[in-house]
PDB file of N, CA and C in Angstrom:
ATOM      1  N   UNK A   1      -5.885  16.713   4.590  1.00  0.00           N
ATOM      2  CA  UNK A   1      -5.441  15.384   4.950  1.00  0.00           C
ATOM      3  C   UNK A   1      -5.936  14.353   3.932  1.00  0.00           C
ATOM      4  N   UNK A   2      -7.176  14.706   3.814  1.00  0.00           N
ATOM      5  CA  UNK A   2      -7.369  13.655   2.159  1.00  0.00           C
ATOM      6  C   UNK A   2      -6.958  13.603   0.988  1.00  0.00           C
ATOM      7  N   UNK A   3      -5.899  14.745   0.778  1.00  0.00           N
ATOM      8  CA  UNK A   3      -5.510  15.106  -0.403  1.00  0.00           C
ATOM      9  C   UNK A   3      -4.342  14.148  -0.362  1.00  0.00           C
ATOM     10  N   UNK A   4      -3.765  13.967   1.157  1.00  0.00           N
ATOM     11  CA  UNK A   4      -2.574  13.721   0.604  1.00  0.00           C
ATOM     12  C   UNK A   4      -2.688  11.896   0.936  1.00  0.00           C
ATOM     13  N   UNK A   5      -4.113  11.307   1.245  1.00  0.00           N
ATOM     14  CA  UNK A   5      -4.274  10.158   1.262  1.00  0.00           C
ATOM     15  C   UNK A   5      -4.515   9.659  -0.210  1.00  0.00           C
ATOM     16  N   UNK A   6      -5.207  10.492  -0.631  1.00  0.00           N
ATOM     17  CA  UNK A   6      -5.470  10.432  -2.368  1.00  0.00           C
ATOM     18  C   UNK A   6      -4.319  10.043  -3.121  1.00  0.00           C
ATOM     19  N   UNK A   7      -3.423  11.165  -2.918  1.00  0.00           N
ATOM     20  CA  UNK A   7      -2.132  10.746  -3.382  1.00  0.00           C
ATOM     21  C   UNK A   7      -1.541   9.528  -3.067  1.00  0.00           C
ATOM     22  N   UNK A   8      -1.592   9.451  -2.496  1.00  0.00           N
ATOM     23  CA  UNK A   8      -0.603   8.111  -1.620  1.00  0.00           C
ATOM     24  C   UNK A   8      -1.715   6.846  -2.134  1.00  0.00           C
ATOM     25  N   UNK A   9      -2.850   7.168  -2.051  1.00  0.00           N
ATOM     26  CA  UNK A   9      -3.653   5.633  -3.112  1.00  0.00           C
ATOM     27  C   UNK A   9      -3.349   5.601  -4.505  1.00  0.00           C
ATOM     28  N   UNK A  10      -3.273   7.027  -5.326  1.00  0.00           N
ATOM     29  CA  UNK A  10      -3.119   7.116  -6.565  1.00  0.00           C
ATOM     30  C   UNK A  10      -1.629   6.294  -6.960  1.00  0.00           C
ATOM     31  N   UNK A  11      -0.806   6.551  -6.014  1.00  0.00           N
ATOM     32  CA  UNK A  11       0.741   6.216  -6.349  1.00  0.00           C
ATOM     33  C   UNK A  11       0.618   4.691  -6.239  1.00  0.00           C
ATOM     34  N   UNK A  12       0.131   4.359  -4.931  1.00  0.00           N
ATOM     35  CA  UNK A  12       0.287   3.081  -5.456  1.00  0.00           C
ATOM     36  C   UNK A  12      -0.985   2.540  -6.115  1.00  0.00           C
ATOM     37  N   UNK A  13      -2.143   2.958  -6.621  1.00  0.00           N
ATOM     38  CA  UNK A  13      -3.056   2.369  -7.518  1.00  0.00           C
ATOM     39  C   UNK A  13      -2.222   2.536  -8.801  1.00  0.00           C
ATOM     40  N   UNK A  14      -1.486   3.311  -8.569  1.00  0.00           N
ATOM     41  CA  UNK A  14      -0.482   3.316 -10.493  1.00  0.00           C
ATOM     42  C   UNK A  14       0.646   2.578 -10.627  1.00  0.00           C
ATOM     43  N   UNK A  15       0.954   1.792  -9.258  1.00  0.00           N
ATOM     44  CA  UNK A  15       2.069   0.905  -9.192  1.00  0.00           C
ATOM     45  C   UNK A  15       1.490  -0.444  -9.008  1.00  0.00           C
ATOM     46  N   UNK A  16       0.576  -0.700  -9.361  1.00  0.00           N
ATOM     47  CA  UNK A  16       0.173  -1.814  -9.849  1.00  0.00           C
ATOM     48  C   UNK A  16      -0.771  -1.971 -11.304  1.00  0.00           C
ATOM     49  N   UNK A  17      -0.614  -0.745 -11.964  1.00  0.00           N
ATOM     50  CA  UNK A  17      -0.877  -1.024 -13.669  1.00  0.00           C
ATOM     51  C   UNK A  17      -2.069  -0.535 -13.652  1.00  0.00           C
ATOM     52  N   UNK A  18      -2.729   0.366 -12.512  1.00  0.00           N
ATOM     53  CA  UNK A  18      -3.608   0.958 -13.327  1.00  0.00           C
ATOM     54  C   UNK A  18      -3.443   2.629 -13.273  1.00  0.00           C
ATOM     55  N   UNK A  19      -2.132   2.587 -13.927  1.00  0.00           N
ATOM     56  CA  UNK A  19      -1.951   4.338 -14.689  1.00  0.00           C
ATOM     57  C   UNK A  19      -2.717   4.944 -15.400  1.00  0.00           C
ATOM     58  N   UNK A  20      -2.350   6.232 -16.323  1.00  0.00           N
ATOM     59  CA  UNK A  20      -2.934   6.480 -16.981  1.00  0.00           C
ATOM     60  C   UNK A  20      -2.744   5.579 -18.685  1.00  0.00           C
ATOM     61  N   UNK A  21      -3.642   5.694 -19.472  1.00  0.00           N
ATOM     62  CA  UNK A  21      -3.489   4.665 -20.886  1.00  0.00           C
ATOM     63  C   UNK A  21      -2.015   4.709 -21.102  1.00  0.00           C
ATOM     64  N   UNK A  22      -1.477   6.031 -21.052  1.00  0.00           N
ATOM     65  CA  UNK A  22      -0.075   6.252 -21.844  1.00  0.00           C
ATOM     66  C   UNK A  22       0.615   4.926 -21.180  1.00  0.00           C
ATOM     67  N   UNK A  23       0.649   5.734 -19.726  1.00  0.00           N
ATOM     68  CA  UNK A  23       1.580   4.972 -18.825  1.00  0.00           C
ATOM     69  C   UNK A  23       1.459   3.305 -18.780  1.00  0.00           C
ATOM     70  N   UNK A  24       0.517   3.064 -18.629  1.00  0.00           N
ATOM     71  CA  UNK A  24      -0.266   1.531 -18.290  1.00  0.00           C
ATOM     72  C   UNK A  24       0.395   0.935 -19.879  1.00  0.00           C
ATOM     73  N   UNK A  25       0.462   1.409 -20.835  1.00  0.00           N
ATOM     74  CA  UNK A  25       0.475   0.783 -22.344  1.00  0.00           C
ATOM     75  C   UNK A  25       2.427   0.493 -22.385  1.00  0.00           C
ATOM     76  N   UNK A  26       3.178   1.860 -22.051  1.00  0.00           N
ATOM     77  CA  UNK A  26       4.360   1.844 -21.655  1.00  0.00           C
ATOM     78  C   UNK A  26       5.035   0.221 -20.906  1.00  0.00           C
ATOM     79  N   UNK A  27       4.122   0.110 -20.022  1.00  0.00           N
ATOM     80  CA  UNK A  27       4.561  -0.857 -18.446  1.00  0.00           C
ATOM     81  C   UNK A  27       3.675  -2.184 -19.081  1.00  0.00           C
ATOM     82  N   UNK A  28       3.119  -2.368 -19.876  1.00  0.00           N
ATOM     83  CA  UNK A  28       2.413  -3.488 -20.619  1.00  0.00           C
ATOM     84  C   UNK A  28       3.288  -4.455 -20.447  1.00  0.00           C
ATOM     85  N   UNK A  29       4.135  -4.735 -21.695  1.00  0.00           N
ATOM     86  CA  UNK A  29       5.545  -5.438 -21.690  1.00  0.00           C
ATOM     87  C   UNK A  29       5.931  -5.770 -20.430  1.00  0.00           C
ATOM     88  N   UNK A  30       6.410  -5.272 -19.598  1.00  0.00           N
ATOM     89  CA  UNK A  30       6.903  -5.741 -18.037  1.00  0.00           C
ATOM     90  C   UNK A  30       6.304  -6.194 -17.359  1.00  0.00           C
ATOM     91  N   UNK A  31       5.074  -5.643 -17.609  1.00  0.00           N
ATOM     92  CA  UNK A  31       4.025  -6.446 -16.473  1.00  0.00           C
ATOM     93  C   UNK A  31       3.242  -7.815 -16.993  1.00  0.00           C
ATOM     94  N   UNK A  32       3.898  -8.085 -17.970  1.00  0.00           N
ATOM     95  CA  UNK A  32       2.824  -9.016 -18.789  1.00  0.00           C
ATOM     96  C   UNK A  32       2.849 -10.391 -17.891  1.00  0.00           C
ATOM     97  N   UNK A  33       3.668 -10.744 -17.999  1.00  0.00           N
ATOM     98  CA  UNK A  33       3.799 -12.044 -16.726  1.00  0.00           C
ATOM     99  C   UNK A  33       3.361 -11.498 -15.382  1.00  0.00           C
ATOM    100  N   UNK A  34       3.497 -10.809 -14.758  1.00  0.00           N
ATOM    101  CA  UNK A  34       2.501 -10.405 -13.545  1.00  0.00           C
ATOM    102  C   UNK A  34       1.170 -10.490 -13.222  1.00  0.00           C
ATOM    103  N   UNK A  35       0.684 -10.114 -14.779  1.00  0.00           N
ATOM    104  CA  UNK A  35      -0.869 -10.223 -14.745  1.00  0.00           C
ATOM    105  C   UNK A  35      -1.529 -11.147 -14.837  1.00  0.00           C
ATOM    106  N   UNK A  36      -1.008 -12.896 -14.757  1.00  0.00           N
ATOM    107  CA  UNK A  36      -1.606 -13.934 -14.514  1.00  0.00           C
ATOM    108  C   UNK A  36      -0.997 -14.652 -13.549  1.00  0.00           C
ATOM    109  N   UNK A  37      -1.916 -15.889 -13.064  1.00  0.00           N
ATOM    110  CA  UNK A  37      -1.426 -16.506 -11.977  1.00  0.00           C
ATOM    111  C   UNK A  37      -2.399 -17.427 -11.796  1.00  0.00           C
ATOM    112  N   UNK A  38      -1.878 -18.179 -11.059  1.00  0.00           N
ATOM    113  CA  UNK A  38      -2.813 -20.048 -10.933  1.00  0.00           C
ATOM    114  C   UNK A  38      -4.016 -19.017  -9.751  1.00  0.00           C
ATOM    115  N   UNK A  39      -5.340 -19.083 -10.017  1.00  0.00           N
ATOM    116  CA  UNK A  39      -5.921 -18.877  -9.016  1.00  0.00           C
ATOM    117  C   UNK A  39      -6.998 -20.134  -8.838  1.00  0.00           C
ATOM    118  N   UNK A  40      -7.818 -19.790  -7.548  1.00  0.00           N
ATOM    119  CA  UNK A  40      -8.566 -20.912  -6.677  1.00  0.00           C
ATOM    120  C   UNK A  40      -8.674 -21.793  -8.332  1.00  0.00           C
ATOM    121  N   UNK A  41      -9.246 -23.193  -8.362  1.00  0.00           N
ATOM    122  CA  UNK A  41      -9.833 -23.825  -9.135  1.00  0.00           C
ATOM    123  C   UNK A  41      -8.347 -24.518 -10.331  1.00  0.00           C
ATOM    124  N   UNK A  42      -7.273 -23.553  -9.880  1.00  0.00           N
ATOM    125  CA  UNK A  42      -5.979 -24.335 -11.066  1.00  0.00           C
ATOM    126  C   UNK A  42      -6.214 -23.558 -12.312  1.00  0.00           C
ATOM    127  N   UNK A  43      -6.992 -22.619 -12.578  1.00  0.00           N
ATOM    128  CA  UNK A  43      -6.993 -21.869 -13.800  1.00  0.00           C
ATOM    129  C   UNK A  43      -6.209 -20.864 -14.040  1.00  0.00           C
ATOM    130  N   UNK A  44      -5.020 -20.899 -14.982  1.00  0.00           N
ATOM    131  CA  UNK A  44      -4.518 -19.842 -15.290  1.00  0.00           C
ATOM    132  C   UNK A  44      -4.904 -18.203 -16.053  1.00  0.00           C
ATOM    133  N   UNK A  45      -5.644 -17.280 -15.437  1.00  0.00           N
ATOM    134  CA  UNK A  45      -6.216 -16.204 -16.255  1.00  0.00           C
ATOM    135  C   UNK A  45      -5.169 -14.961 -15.798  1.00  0.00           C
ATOM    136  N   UNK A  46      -5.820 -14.034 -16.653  1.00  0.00           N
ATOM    137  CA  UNK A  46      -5.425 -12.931 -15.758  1.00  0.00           C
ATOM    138  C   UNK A  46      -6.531 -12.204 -14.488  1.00  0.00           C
ATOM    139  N   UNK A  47      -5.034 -11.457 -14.079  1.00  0.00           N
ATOM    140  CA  UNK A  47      -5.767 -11.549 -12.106  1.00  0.00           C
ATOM    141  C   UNK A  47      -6.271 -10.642 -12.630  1.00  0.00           C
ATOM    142  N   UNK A  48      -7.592 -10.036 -11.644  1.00  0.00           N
ATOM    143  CA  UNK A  48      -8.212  -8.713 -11.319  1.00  0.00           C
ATOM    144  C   UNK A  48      -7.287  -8.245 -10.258  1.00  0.00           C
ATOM    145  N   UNK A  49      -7.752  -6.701 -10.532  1.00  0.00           N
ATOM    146  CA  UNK A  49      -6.832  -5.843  -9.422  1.00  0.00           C
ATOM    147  C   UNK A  49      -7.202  -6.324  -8.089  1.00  0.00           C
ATOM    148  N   UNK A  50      -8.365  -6.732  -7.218  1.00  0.00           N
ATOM    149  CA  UNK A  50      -8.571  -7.536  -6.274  1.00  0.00           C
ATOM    150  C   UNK A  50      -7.749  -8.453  -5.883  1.00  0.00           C
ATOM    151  N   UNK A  51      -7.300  -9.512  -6.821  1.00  0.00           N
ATOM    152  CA  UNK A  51      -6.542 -10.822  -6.647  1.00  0.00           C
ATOM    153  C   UNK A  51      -5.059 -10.099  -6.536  1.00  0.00           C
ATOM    154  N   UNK A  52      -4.678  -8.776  -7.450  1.00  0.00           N
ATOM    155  CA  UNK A  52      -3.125  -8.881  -7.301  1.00  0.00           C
ATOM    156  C   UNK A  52      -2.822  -8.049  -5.795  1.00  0.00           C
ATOM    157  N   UNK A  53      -3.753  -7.438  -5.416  1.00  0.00           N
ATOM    158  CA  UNK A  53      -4.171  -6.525  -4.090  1.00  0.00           C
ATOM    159  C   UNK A  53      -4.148  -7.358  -2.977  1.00  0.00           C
ATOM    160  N   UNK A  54      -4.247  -8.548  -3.458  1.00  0.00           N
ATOM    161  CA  UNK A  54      -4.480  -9.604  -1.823  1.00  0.00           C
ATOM    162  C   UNK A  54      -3.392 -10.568  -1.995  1.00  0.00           C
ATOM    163  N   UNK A  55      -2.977 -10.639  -2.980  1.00  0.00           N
ATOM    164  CA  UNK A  55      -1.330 -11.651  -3.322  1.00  0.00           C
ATOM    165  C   UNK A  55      -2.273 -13.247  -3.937  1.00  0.00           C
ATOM    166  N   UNK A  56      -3.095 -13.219  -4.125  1.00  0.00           N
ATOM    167  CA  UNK A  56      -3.747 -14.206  -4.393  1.00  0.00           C
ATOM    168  C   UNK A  56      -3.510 -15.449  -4.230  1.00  0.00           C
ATOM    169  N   UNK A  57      -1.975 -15.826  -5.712  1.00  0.00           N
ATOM    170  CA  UNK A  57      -1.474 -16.554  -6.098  1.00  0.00           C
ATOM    171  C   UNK A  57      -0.154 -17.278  -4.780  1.00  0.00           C
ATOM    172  N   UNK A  58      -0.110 -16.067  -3.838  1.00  0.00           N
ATOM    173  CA  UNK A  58       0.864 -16.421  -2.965  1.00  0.00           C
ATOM    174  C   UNK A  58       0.093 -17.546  -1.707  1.00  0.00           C
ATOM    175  N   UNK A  59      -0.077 -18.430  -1.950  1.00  0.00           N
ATOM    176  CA  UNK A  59      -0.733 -19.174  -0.832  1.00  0.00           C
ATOM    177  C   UNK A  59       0.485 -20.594  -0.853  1.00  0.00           C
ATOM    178  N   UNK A  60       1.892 -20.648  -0.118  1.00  0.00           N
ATOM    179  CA  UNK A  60       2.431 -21.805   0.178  1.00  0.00           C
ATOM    180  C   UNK A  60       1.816 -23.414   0.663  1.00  0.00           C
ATOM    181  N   UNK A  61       1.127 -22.619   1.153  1.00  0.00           N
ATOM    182  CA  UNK A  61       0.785 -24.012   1.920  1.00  0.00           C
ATOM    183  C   UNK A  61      -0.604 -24.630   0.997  1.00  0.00           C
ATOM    184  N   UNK A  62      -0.942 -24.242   0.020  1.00  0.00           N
ATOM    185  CA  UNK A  62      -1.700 -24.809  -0.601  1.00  0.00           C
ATOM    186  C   UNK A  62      -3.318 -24.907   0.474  1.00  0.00           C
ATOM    187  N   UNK A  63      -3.753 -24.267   1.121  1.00  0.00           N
ATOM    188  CA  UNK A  63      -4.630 -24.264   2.355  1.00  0.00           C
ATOM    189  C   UNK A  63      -5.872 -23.554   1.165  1.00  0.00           C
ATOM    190  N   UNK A  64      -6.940 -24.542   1.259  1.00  0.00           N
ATOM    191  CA  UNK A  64      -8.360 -24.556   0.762  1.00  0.00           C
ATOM    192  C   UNK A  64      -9.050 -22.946   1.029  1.00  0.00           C
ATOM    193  N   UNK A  65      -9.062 -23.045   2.607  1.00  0.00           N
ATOM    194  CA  UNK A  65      -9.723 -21.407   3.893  1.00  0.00           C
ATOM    195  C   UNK A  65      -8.747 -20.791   3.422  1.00  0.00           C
ATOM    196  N   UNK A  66      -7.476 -20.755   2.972  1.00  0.00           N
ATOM    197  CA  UNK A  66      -6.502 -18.911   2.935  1.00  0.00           C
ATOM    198  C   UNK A  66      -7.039 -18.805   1.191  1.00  0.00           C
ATOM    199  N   UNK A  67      -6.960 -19.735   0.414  1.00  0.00           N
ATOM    200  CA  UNK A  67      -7.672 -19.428  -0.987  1.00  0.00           C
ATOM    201  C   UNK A  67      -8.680 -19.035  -0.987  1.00  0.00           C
ATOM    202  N   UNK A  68      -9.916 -19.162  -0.378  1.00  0.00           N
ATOM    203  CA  UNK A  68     -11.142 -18.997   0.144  1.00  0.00           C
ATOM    204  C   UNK A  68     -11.288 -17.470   0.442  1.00  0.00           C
ATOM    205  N   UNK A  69     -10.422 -17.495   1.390  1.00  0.00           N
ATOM    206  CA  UNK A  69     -10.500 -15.878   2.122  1.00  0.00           C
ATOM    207  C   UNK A  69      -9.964 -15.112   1.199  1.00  0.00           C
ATOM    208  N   UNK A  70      -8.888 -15.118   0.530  1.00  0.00           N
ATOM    209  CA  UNK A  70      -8.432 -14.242  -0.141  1.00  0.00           C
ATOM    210  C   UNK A  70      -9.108 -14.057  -1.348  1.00  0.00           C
ATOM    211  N   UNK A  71      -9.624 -14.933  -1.958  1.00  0.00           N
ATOM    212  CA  UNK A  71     -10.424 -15.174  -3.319  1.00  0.00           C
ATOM    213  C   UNK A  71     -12.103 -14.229  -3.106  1.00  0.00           C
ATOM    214  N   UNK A  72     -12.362 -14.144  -1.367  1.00  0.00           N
ATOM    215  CA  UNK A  72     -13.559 -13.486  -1.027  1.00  0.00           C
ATOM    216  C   UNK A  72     -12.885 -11.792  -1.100  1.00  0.00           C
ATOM    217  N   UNK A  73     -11.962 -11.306  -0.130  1.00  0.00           N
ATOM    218  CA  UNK A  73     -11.656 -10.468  -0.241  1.00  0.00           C
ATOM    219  C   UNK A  73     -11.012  -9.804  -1.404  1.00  0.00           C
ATOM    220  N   UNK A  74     -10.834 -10.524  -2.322  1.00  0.00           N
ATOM    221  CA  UNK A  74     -10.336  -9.929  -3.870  1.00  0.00           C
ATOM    222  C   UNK A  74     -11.525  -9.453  -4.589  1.00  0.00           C
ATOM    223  N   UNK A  75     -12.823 -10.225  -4.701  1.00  0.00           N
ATOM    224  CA  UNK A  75     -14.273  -9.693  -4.865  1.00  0.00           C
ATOM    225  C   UNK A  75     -14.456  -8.708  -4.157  1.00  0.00           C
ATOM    226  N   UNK A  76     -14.274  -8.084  -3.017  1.00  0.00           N
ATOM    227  CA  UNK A  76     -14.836  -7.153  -2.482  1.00  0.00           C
ATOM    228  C   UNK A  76     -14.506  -6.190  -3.128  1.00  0.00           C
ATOM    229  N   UNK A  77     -12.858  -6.509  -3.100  1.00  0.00           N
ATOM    230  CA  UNK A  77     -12.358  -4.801  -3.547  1.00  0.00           C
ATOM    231  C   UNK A  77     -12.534  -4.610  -5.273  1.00  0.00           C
ATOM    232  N   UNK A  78     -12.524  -5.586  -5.696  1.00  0.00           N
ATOM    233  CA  UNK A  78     -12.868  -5.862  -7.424  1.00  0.00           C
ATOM    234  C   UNK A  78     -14.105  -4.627  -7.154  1.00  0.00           C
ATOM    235  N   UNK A  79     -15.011  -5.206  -6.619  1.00  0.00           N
ATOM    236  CA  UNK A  79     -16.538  -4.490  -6.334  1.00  0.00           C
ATOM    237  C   UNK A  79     -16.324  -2.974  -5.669  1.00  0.00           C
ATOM    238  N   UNK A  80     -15.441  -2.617  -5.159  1.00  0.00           N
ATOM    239  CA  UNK A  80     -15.413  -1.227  -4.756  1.00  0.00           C
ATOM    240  C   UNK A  80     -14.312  -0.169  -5.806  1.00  0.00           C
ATOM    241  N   UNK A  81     -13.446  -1.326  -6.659  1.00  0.00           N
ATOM    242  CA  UNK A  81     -12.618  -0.399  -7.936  1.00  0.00           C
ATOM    243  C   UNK A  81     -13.820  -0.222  -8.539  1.00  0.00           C
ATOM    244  N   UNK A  82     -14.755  -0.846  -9.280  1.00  0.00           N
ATOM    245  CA  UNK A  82     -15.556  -0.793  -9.788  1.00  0.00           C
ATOM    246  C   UNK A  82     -16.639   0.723  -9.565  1.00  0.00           C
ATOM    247  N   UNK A  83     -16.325   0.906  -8.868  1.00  0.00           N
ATOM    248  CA  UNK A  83     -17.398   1.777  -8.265  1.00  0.00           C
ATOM    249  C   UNK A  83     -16.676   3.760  -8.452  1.00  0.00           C
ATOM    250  N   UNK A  84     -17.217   4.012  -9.301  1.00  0.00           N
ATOM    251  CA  UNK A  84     -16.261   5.612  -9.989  1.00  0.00           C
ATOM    252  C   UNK A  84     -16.139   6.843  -9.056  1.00  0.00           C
ATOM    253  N   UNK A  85     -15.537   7.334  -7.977  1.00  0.00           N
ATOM    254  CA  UNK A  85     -15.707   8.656  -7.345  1.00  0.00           C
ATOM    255  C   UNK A  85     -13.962   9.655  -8.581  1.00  0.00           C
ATOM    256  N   UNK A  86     -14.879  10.375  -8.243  1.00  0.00           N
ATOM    257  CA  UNK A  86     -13.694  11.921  -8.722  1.00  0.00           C
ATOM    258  C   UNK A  86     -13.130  11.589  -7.731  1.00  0.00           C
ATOM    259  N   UNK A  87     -11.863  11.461  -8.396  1.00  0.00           N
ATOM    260  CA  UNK A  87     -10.402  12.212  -7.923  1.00  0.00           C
ATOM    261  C   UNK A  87     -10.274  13.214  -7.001  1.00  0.00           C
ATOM    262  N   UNK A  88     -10.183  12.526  -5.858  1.00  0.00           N
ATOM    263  CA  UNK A  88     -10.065  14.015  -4.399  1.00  0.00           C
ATOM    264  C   UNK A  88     -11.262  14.492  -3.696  1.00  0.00           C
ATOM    265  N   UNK A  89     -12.357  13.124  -3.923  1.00  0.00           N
ATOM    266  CA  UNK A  89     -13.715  13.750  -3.304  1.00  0.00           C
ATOM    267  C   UNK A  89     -13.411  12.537  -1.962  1.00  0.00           C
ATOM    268  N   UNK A  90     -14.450  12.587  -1.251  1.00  0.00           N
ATOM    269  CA  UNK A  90     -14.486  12.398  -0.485  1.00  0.00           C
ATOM    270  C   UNK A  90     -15.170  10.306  -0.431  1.00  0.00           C
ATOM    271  N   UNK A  91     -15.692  10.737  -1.310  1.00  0.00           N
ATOM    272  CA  UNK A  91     -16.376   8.783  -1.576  1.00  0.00           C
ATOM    273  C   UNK A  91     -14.540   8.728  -2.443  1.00  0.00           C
ATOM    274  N   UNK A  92     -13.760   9.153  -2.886  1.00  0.00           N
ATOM    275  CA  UNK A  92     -12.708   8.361  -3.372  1.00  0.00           C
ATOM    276  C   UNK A  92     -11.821   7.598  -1.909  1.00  0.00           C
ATOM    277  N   UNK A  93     -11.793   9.113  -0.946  1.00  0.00           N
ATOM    278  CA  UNK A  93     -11.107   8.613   0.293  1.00  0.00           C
ATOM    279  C   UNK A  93     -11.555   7.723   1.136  1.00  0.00           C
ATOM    280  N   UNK A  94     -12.686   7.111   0.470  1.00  0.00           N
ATOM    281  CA  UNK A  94     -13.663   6.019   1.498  1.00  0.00           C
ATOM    282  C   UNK A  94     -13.206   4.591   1.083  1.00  0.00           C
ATOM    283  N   UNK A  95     -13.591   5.156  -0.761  1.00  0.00           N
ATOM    284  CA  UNK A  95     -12.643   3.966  -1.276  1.00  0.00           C
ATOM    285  C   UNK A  95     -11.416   2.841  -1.096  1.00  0.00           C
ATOM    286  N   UNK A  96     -10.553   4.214  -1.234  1.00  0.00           N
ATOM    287  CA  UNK A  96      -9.157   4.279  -0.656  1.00  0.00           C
ATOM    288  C   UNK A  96      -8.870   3.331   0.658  1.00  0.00           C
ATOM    289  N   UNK A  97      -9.626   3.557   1.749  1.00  0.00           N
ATOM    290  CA  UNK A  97      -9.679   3.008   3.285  1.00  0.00           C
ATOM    291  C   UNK A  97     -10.408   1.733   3.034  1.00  0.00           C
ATOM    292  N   UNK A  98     -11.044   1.682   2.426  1.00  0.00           N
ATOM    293  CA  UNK A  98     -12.274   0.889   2.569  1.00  0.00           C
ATOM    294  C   UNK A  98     -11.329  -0.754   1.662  1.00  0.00           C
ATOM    295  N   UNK A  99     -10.872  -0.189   0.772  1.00  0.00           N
ATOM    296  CA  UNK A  99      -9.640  -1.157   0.266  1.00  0.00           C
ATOM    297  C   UNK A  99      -8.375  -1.604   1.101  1.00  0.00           C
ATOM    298  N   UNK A 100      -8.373  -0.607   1.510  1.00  0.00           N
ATOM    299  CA  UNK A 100      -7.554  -0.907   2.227  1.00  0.00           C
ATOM    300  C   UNK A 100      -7.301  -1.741   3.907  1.00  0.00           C
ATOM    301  N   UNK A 101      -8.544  -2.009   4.532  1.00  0.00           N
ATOM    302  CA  UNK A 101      -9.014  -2.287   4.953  1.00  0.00           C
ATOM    303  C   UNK A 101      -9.331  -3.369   4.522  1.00  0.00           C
ATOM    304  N   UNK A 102      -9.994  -4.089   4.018  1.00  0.00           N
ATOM    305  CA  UNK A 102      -9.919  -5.269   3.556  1.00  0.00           C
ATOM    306  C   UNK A 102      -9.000  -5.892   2.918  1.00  0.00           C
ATOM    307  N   UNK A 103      -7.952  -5.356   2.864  1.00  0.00           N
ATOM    308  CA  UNK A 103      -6.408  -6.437   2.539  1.00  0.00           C
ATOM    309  C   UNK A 103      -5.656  -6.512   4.064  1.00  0.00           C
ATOM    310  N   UNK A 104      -5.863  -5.466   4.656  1.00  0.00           N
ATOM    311  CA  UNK A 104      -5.801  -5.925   6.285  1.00  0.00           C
ATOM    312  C   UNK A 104      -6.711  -7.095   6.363  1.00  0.00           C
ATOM    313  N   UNK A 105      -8.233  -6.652   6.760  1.00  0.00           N
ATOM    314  CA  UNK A 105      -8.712  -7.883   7.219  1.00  0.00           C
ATOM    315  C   UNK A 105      -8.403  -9.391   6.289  1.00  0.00           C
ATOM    316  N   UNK A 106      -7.945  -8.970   4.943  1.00  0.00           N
ATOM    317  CA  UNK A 106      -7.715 -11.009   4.086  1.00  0.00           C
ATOM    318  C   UNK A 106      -6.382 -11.363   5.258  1.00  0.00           C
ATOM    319  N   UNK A 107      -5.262 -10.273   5.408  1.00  0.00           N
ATOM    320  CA  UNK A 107      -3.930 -10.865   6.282  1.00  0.00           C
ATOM    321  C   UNK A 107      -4.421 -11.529   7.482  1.00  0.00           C
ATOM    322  N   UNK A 108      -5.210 -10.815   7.949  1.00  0.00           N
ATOM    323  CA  UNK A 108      -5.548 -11.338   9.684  1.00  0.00           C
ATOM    324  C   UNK A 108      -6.749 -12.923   9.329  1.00  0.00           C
ATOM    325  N   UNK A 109      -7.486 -13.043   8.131  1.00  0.00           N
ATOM    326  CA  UNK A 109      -8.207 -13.868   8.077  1.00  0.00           C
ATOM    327  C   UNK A 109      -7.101 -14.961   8.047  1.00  0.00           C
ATOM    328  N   UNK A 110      -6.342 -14.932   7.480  1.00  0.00           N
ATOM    329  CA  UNK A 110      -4.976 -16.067   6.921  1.00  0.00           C
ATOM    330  C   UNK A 110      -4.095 -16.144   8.331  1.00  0.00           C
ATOM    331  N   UNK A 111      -4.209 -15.129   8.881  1.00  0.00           N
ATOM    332  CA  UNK A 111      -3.289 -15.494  10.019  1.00  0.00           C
ATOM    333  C   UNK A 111      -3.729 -16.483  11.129  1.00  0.00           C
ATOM    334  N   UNK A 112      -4.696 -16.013  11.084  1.00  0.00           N
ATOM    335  CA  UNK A 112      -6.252 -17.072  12.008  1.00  0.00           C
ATOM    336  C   UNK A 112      -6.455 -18.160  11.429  1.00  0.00           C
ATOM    337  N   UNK A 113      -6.514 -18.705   9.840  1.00  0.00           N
ATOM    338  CA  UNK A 113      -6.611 -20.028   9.504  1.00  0.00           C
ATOM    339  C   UNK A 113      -5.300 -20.016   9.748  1.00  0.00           C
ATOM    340  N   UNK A 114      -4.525 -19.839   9.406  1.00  0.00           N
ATOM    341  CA  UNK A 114      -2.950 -21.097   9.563  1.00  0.00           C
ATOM    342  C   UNK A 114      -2.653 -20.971  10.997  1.00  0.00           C
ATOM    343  N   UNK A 115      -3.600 -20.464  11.679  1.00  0.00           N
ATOM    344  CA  UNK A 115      -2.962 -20.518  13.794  1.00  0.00           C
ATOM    345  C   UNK A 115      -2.071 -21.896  13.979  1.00  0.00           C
ATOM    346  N   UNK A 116      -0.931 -22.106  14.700  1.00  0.00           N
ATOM    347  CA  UNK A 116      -0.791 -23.174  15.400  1.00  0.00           C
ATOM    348  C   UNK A 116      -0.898 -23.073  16.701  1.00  0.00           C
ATOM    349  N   UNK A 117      -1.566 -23.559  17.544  1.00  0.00           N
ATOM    350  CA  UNK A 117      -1.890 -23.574  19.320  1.00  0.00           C
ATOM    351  C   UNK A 117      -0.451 -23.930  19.554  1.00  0.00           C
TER     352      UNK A 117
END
């Protein structure tokens, strides 16, 4: 069952540009405008995989708390890519959840700041 969660993170950890060199160098060009975006503060850089993982740049309403939250939860997971397990062990599938999981909890944080009673 972890094998095939592995997979299913790998596919989409490679559908957002971090393939292998070949691949990632290939998809350069296309993705080049993707990889930046106005984040918290009005600075145009390029995103970390955190920021493009939480939609960062997507905040309509211009709301201080959903930049906030999402800008926290983009650090987290920044901080857990960061962190190296082999391919198909068992700290990768923790990873995997553990990311995943926190782009759940940034949605529900945003859903809770923009509440209307």
């Amino acid at each position: 069952m972890a094998e095939k969660y592995c997979h299913i993170f790998a596919h989409w950890f490679n559908s957002l540009g971090f393939a292998s060199h070949r691949a990632s160098h290939r998809r350069k060009n296309k993705m080049e405008n993707s990889n930046t975006g106005s984040v918290p503060g009005g600075q145009t850089t390029p995103l970390t995989f955190g920021q493009k993982a939480v939609g960062i740049t997507f905040n309509p309403g211009g709301d201080l708390n959903v930049a906030k939250a999402k800008q926290l939860c983009a650090e987290a997971i920044d901080l857990l890519i960061a962190t190296p397990f082999d391919v198909g062990s068992e700290g990768a599938a923790m990873k995997e959840e553990a990311i995943r999981q926190l782009q759940t909890a940034q949605m529900w944080a945003v859903k809770v700041i923009t509440w209307k009673e």
